[in-house]
N, C-alpha and C. Protein backbone atom coordinates (compact mmCIF):
# COMPACT_ATOMS: atom_id res chain seq x y z
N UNK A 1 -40.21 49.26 141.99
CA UNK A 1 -39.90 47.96 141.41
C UNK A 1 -38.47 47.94 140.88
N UNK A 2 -38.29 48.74 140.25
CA UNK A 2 -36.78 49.25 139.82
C UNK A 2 -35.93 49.09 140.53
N UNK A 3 -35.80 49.58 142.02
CA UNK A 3 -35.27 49.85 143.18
C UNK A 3 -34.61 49.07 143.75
N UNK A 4 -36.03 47.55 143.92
CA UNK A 4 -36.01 46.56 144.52
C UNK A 4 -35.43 45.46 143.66
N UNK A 5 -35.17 45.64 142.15
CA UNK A 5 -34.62 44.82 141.04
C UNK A 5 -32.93 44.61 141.47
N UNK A 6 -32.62 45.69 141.79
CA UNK A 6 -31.05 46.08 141.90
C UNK A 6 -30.64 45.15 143.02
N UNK A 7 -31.20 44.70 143.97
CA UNK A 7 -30.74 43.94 145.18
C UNK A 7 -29.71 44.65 145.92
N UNK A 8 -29.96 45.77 146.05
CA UNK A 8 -29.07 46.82 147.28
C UNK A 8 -29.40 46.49 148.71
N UNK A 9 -28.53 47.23 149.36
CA UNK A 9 -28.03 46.77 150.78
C UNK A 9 -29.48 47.19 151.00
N UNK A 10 -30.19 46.38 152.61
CA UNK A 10 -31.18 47.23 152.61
C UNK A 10 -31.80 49.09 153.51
N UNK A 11 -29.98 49.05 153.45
CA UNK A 11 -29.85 50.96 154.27
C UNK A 11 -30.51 51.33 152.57
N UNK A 12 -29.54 51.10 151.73
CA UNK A 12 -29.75 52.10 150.06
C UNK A 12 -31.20 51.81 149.74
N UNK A 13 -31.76 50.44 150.02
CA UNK A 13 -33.02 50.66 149.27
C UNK A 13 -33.85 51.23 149.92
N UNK A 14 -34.21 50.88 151.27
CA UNK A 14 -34.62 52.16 152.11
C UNK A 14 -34.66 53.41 151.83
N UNK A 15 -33.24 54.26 151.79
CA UNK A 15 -33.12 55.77 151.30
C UNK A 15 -33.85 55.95 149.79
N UNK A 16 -33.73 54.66 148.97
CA UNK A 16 -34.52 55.17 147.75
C UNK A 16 -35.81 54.76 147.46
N UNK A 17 -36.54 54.12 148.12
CA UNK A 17 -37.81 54.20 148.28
C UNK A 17 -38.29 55.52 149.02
N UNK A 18 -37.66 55.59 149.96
CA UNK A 18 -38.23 56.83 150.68
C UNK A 18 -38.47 58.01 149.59
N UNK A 19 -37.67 57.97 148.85
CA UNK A 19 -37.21 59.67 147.92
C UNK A 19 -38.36 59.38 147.11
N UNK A 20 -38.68 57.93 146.45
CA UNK A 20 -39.35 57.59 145.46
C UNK A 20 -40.79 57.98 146.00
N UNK A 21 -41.00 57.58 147.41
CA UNK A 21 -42.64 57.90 147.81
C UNK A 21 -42.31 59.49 147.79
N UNK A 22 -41.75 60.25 148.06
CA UNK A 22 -41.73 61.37 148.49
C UNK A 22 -42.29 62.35 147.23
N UNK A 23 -41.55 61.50 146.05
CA UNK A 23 -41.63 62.50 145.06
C UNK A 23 -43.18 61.99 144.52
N UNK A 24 -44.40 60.92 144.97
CA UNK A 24 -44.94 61.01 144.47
C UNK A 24 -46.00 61.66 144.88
N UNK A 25 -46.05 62.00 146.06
CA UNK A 25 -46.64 63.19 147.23
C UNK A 25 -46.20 64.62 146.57
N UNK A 26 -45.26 64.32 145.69
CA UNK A 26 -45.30 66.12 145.34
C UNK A 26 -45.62 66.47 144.08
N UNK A 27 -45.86 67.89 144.14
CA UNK A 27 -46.19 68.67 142.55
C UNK A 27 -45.22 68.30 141.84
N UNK A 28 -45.57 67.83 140.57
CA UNK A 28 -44.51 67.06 139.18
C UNK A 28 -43.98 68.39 139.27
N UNK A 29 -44.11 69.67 138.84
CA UNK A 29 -43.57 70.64 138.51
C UNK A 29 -42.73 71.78 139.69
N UNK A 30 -42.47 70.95 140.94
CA UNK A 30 -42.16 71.32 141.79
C UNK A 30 -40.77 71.25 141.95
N UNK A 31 -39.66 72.25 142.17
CA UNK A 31 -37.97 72.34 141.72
C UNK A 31 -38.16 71.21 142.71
N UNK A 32 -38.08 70.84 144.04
CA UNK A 32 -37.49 69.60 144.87
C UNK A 32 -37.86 68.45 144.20
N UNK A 33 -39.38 68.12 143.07
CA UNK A 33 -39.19 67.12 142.58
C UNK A 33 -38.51 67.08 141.28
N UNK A 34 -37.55 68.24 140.38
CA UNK A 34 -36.81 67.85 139.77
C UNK A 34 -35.42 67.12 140.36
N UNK A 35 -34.92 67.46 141.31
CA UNK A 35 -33.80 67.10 141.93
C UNK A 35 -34.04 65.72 141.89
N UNK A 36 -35.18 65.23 143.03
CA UNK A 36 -34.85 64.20 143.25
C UNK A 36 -35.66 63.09 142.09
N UNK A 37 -36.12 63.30 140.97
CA UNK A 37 -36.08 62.51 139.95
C UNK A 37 -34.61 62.68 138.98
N UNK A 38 -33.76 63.37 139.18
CA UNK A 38 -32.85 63.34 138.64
C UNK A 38 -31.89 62.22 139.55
N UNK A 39 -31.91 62.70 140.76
CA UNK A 39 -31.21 61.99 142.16
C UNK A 39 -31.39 60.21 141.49
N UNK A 40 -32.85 60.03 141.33
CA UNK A 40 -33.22 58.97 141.06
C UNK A 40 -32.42 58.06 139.56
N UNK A 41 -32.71 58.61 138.70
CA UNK A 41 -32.76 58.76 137.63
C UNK A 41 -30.77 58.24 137.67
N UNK A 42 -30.02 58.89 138.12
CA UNK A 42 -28.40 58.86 138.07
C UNK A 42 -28.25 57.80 138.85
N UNK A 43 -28.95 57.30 140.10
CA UNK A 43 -28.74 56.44 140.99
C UNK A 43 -29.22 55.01 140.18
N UNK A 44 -29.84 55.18 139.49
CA UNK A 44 -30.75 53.54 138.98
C UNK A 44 -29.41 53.07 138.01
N UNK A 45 -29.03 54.16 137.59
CA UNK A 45 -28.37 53.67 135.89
C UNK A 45 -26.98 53.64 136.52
N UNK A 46 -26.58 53.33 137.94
CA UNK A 46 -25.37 53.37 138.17
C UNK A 46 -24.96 51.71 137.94
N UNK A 47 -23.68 51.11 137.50
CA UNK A 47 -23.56 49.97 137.54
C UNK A 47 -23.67 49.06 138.79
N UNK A 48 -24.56 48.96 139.46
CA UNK A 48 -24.54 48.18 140.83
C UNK A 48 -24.54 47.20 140.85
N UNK A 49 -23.49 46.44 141.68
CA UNK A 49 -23.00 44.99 142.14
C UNK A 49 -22.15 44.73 140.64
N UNK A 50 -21.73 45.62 139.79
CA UNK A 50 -20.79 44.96 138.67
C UNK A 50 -19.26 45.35 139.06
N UNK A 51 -18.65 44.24 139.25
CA UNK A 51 -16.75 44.30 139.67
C UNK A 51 -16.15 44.37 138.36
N UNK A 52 -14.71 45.07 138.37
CA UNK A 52 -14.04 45.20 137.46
C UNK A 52 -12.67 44.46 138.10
N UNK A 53 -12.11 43.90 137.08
CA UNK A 53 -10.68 43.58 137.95
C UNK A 53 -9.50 44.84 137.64
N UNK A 54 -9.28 45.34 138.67
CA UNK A 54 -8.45 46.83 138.59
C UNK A 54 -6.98 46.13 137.96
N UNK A 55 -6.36 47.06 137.11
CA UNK A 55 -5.18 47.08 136.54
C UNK A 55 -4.25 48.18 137.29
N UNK A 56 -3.34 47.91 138.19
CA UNK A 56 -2.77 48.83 138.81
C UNK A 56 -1.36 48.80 138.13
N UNK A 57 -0.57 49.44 137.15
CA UNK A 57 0.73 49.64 136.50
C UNK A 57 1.10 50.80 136.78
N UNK A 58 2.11 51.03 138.16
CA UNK A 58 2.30 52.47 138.30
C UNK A 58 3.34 53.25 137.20
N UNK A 59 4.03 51.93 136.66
CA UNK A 59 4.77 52.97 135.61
C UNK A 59 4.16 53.31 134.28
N UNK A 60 3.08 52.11 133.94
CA UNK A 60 2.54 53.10 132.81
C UNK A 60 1.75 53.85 133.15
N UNK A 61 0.82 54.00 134.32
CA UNK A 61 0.34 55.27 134.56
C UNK A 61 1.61 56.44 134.33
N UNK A 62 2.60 56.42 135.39
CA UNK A 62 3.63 57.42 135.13
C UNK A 62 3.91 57.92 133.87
N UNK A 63 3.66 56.94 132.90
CA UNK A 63 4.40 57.00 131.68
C UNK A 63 3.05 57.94 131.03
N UNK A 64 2.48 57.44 131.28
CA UNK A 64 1.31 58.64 130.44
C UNK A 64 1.09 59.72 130.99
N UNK A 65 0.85 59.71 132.76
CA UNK A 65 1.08 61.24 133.23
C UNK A 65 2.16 62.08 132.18
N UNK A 66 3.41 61.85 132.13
CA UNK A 66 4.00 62.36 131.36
C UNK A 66 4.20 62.77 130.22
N UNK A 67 3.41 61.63 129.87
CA UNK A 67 3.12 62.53 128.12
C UNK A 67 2.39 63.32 128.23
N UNK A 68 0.93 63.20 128.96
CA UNK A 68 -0.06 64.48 128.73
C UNK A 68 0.22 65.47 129.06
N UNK A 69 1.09 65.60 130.06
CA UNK A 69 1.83 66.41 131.11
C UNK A 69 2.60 67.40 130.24
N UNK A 70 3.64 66.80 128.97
CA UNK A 70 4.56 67.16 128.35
C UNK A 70 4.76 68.64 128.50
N UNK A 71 5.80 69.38 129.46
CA UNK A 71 5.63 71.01 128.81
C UNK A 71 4.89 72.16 129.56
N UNK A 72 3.78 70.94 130.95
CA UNK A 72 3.50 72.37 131.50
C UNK A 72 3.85 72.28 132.29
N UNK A 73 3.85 73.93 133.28
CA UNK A 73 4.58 74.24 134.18
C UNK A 73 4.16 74.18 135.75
N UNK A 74 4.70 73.30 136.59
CA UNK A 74 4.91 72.74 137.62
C UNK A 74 3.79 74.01 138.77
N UNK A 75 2.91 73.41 139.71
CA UNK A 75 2.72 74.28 140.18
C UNK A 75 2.71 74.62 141.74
């Protein structure tokens, strides 16, 4: 239900239903179903379909590379 809330393409919701039935076919205490409830778990709480409007300032980026930068040595 979760899955299907998000309104993903339907390749992604596919791949995560699949994982979702998979893990419920397996032993809770089974290492492959920690993975992929974690898999799950990082994938839900990702911001999906939210845009940011990018700030691209290459000189104040530059300008802060350089400060943090201050002093070390080149490699």
């Amino acid at each position: 239900e979760k899955i299907r809330a998000l309104n993903l393409s339907e390749e992604i919701t596919e791949k995560l239903v699949g994982e979702a039935q998979k893990l419920v076919k397996m032993s809770y205490s089974s290492q492959e179903a920690g993975v992929i409830r974690g898999y799950l778990d990082t994938v839900l709480e990702l911001p999906w379909n939210v845009y940011t409007k990018d700030k691209l300032d290459i000189d104040k980026v530059q300008k802060q590379l350089d400060k943090d930068h201050y002093g070390l040595k080149k490699v």
